[in-house]
N, C-alpha and C. Protein backbone atom coordinates (compact mmCIF):
# COMPACT_ATOMS: atom_id res chain seq x y z
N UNK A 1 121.84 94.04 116.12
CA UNK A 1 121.19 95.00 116.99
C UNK A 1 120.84 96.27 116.23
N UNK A 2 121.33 97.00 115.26
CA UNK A 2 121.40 97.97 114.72
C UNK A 2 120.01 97.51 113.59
N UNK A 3 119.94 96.57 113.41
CA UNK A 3 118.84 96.18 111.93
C UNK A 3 117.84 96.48 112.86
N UNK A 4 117.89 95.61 114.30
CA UNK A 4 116.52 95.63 114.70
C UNK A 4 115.97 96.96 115.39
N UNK A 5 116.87 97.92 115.10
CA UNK A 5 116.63 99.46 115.79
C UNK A 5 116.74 100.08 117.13
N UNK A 6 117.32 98.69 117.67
CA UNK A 6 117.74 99.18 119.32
C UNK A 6 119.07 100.27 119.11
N UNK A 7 119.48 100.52 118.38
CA UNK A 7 120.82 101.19 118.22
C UNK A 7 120.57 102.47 117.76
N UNK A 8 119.55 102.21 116.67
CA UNK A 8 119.33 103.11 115.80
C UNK A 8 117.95 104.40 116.94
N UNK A 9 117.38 103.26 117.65
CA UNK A 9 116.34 104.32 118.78
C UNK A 9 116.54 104.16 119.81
N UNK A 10 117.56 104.20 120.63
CA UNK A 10 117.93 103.61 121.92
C UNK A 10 116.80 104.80 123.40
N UNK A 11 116.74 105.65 122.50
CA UNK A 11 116.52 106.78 123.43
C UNK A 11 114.62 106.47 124.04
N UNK A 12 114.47 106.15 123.17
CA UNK A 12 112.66 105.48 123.57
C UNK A 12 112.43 104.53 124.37
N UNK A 13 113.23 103.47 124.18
CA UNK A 13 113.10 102.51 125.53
C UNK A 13 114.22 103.07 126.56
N UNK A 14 115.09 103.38 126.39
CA UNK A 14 115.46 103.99 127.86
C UNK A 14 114.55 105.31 128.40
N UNK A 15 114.09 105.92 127.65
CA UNK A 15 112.85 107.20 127.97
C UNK A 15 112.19 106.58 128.83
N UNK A 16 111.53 105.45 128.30
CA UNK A 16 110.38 105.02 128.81
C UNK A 16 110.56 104.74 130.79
N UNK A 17 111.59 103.32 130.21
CA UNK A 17 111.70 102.79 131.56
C UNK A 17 113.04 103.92 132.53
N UNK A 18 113.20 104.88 132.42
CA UNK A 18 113.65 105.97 133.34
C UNK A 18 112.05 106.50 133.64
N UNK A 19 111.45 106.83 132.80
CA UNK A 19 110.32 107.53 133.10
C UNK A 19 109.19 106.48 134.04
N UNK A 20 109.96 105.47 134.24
CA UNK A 20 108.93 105.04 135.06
C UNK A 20 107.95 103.76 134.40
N UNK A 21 107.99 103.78 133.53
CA UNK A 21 107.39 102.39 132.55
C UNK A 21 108.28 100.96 133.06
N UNK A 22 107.31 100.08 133.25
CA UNK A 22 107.73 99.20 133.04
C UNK A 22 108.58 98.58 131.92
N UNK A 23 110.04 97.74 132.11
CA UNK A 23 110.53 97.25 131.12
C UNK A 23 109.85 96.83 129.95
N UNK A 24 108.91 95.63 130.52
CA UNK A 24 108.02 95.09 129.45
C UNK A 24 107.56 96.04 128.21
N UNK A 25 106.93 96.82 129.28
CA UNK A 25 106.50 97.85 128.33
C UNK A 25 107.53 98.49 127.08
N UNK A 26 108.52 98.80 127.98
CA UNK A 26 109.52 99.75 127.01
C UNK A 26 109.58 98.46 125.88
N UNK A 27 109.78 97.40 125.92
CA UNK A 27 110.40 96.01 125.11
C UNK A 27 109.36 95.90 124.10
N UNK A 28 107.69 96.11 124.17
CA UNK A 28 106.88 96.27 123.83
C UNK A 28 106.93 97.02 122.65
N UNK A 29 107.43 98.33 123.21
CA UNK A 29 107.26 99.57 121.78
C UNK A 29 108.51 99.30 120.78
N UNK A 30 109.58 98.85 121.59
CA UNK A 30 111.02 98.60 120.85
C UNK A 30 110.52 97.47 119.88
N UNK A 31 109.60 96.71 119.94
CA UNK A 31 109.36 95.30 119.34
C UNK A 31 108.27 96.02 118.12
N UNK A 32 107.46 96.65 118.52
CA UNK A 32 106.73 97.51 117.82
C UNK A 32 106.99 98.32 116.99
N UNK A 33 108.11 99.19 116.88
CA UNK A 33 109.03 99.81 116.10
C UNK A 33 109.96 99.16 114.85
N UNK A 34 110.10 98.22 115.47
CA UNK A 34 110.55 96.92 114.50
C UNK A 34 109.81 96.27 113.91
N UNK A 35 108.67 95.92 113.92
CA UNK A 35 107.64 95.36 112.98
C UNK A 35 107.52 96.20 112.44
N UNK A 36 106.78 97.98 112.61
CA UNK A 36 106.83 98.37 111.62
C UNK A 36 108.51 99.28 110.48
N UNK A 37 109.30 98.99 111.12
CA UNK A 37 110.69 98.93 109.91
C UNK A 37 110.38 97.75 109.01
N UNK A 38 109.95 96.78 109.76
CA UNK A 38 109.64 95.57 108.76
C UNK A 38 108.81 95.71 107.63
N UNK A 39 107.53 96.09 108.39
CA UNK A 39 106.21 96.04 107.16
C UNK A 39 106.61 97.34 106.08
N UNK A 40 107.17 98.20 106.48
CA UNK A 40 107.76 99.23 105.88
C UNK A 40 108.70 98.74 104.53
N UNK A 41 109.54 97.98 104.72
CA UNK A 41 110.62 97.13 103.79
C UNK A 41 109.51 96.66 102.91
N UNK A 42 108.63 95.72 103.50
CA UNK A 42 107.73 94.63 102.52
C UNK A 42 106.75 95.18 101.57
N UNK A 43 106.48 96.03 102.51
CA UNK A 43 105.32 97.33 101.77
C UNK A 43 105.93 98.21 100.21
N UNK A 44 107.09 98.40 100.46
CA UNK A 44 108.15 99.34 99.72
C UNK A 44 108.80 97.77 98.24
N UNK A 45 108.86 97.07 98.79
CA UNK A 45 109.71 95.80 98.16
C UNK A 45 108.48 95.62 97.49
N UNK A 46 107.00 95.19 97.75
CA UNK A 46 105.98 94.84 97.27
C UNK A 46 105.66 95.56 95.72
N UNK A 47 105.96 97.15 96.15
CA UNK A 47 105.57 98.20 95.44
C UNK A 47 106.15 98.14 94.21
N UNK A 48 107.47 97.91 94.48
CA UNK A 48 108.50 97.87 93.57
C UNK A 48 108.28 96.78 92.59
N UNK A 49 108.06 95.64 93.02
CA UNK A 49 108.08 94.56 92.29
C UNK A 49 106.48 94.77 91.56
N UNK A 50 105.74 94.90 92.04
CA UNK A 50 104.28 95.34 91.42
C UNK A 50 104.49 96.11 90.57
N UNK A 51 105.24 98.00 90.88
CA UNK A 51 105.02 98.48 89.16
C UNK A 51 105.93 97.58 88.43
N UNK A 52 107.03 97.15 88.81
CA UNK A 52 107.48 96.42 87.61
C UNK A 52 107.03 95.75 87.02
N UNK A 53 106.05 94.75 87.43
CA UNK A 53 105.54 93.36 86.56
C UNK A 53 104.52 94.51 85.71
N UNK A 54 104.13 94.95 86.63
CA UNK A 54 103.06 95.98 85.56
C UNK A 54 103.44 96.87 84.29
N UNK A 55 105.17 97.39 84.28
CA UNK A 55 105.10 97.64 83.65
C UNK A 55 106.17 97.26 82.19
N UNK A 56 106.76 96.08 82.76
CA UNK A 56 107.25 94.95 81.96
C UNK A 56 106.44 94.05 81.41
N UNK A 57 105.45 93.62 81.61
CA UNK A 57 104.41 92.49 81.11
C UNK A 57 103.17 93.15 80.36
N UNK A 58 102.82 92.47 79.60
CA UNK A 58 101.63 93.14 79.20
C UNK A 58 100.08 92.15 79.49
N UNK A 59 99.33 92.43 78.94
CA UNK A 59 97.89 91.95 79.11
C UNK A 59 97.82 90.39 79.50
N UNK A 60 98.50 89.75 78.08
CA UNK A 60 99.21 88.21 78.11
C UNK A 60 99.90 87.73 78.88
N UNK A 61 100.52 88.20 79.55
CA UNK A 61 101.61 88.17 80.36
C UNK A 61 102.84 87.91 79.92
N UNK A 62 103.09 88.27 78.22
CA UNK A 62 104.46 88.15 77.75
C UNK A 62 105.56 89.44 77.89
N UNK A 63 106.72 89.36 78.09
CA UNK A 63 107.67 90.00 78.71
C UNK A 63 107.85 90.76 77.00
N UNK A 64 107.48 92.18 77.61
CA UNK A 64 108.10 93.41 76.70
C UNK A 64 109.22 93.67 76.75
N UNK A 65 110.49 93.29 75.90
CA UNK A 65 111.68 93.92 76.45
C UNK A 65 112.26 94.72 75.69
N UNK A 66 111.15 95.22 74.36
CA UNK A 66 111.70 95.95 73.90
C UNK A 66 111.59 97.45 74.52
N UNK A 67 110.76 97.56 75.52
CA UNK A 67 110.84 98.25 76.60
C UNK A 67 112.12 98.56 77.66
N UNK A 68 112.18 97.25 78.29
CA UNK A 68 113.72 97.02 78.39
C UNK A 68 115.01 98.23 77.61
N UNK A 69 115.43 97.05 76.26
CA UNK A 69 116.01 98.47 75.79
C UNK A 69 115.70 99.45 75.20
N UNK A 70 114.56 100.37 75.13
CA UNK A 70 114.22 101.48 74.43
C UNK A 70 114.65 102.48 75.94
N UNK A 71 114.24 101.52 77.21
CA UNK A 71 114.70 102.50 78.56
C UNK A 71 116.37 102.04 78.65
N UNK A 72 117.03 101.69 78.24
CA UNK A 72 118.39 101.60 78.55
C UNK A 72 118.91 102.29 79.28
N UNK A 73 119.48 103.51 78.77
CA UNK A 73 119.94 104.32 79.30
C UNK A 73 119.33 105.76 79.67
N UNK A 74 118.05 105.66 80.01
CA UNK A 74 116.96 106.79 80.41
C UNK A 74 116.63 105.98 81.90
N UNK A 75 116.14 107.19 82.87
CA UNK A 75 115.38 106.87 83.35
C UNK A 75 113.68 107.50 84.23
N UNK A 76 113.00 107.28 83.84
CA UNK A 76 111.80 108.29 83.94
C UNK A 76 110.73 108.39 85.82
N UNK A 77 111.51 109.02 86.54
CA UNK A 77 111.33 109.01 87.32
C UNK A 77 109.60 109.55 88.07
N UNK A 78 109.45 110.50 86.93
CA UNK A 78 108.37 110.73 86.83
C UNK A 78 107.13 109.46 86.37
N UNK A 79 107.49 109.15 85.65
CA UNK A 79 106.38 107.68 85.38
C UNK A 79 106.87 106.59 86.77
N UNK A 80 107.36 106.57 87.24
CA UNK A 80 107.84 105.87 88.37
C UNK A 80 106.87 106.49 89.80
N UNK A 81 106.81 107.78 89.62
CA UNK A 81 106.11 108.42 90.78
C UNK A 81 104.61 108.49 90.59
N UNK A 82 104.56 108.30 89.16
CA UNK A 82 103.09 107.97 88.60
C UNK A 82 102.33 107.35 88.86
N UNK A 83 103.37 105.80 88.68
CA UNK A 83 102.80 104.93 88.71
C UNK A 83 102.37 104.34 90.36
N UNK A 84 103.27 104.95 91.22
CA UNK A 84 103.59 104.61 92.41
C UNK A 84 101.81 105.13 93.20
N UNK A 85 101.76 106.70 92.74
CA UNK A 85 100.62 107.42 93.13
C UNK A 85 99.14 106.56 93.00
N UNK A 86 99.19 105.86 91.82
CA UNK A 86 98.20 105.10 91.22
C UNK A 86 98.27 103.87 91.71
N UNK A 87 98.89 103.27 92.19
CA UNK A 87 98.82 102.09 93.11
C UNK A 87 98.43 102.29 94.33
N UNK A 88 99.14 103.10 95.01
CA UNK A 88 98.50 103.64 96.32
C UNK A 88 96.92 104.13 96.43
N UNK A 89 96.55 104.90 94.96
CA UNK A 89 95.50 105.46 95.26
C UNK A 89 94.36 103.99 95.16
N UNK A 90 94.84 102.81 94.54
CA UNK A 90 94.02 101.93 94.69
C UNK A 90 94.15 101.21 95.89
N UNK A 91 95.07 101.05 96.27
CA UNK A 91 95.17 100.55 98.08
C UNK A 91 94.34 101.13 98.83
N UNK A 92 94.71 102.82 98.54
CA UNK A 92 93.52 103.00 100.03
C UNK A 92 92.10 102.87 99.31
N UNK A 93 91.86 102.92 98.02
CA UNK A 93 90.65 102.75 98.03
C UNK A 93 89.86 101.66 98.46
N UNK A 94 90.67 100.16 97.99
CA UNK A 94 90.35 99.23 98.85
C UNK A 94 90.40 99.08 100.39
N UNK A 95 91.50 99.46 100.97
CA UNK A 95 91.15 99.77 102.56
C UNK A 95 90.13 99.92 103.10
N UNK A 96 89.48 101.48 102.26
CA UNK A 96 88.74 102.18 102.92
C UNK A 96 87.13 101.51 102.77
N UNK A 97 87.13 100.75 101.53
CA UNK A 97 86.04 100.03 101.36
C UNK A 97 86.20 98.85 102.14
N UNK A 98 86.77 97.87 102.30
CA UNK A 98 87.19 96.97 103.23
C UNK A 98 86.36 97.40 105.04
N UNK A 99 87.00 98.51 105.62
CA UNK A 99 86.59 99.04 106.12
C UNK A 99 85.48 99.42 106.63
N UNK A 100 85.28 99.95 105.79
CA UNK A 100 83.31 100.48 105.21
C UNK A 100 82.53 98.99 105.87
N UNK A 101 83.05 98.39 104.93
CA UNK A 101 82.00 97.27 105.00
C UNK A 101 82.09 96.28 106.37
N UNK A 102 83.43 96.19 106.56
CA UNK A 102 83.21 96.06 108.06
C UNK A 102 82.28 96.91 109.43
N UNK A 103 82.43 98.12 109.42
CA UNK A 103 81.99 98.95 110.18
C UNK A 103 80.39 98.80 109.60
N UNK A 104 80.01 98.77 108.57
CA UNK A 104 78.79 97.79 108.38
C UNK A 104 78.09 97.05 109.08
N UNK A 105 78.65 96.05 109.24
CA UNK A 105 78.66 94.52 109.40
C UNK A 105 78.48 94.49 110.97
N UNK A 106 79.59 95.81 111.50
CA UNK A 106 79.58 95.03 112.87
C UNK A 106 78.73 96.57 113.44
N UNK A 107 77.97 97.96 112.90
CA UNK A 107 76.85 98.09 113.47
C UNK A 107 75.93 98.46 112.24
N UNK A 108 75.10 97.54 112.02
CA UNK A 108 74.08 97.83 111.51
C UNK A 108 73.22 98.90 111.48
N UNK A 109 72.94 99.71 110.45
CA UNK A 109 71.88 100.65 110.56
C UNK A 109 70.63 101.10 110.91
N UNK A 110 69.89 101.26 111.81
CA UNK A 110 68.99 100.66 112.57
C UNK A 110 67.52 101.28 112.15
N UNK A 111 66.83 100.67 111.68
CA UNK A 111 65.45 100.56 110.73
C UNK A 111 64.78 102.11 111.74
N UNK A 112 63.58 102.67 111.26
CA UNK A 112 62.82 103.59 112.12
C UNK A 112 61.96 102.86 112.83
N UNK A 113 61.43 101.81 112.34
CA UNK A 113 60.82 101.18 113.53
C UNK A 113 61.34 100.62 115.00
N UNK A 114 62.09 100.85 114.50
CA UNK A 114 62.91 100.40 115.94
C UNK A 114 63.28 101.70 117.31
N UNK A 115 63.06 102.80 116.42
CA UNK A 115 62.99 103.93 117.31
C UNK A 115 61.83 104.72 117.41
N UNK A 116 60.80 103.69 116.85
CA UNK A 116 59.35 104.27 117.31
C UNK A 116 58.96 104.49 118.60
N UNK A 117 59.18 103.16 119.49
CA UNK A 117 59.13 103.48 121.28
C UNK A 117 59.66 104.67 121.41
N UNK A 118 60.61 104.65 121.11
CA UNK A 118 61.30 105.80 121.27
C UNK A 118 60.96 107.32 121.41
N UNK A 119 60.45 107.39 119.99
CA UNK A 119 59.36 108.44 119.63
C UNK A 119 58.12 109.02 119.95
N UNK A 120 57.49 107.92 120.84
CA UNK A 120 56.34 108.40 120.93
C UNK A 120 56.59 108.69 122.76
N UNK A 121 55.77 109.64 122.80
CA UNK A 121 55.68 110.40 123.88
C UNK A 121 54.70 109.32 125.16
N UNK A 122 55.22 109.03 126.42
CA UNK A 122 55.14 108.67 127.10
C UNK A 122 52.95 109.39 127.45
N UNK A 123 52.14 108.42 128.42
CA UNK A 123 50.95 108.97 128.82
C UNK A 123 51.17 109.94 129.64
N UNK A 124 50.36 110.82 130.32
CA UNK A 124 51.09 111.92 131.57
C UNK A 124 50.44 110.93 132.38
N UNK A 125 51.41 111.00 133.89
CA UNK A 125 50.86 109.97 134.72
C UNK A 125 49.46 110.62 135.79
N UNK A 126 48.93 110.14 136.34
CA UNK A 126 47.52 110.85 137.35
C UNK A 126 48.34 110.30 138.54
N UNK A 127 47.83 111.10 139.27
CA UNK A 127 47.91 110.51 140.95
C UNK A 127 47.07 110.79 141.44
């Protein structure tokens, strides 16, 4: 119970359904809260294991270890936050292009001819 955060946020689903929410609902956000603790872990675990291969392996993909021990007993937290910054900054860049191109896709940019009716001024009517 405590992993899945009912323990750890008890106060949000009882908020809710005192306040008048349906259970479901409250069960809803509690379930919601927990996926993202989840994607949070995978996201973080992902990261980790990514700068590492990146910065244990080289081009070839043969294992540097004289890297290994030259870091023995150092540890450079700063190249760690470096590297971290620079991964992220390529995530959202892909996101945001991802994105892009969806919002593309699903409204098209719409030619001027198409807002010619548009444009042109109606006859004045006679009566």
């Amino acid at each position: 119970m405590n992993i899945a955060g009912i323990v750890a946020i008890p106060g949000m689903m009882t908020g809710q359904i005192l306040g008048g929410n349906p259970p479901l609902t409250a069960a809803r956000y509690q379930i919601f809260v927990l996926l993202m603790n989840a994607c949070t872990s995978v996201i973080g675990s992902f990261a980790v294991m990514t700068l590492t291969v990146q910065e244990l392996f080289d081009v070839d993909h043969k294992f540097l270890g004289e890297i290994v021990r030259k870091r023995k007993n150092t540890f450079s937290i700063t190249r760690v936050i470096e590297l971290c910054i620079q991964w992220l900054a390529r995530v959202a860049k892909n996101v945001v292009n991802l994105l892009l191109r969806k919002w593309r896709e699903l409204h098209p940019t719409p030619s001027t001819q198409e807002f010619q009716p548009l444009l042109r001024t109606p006859p004045p009517r006679t009566s």
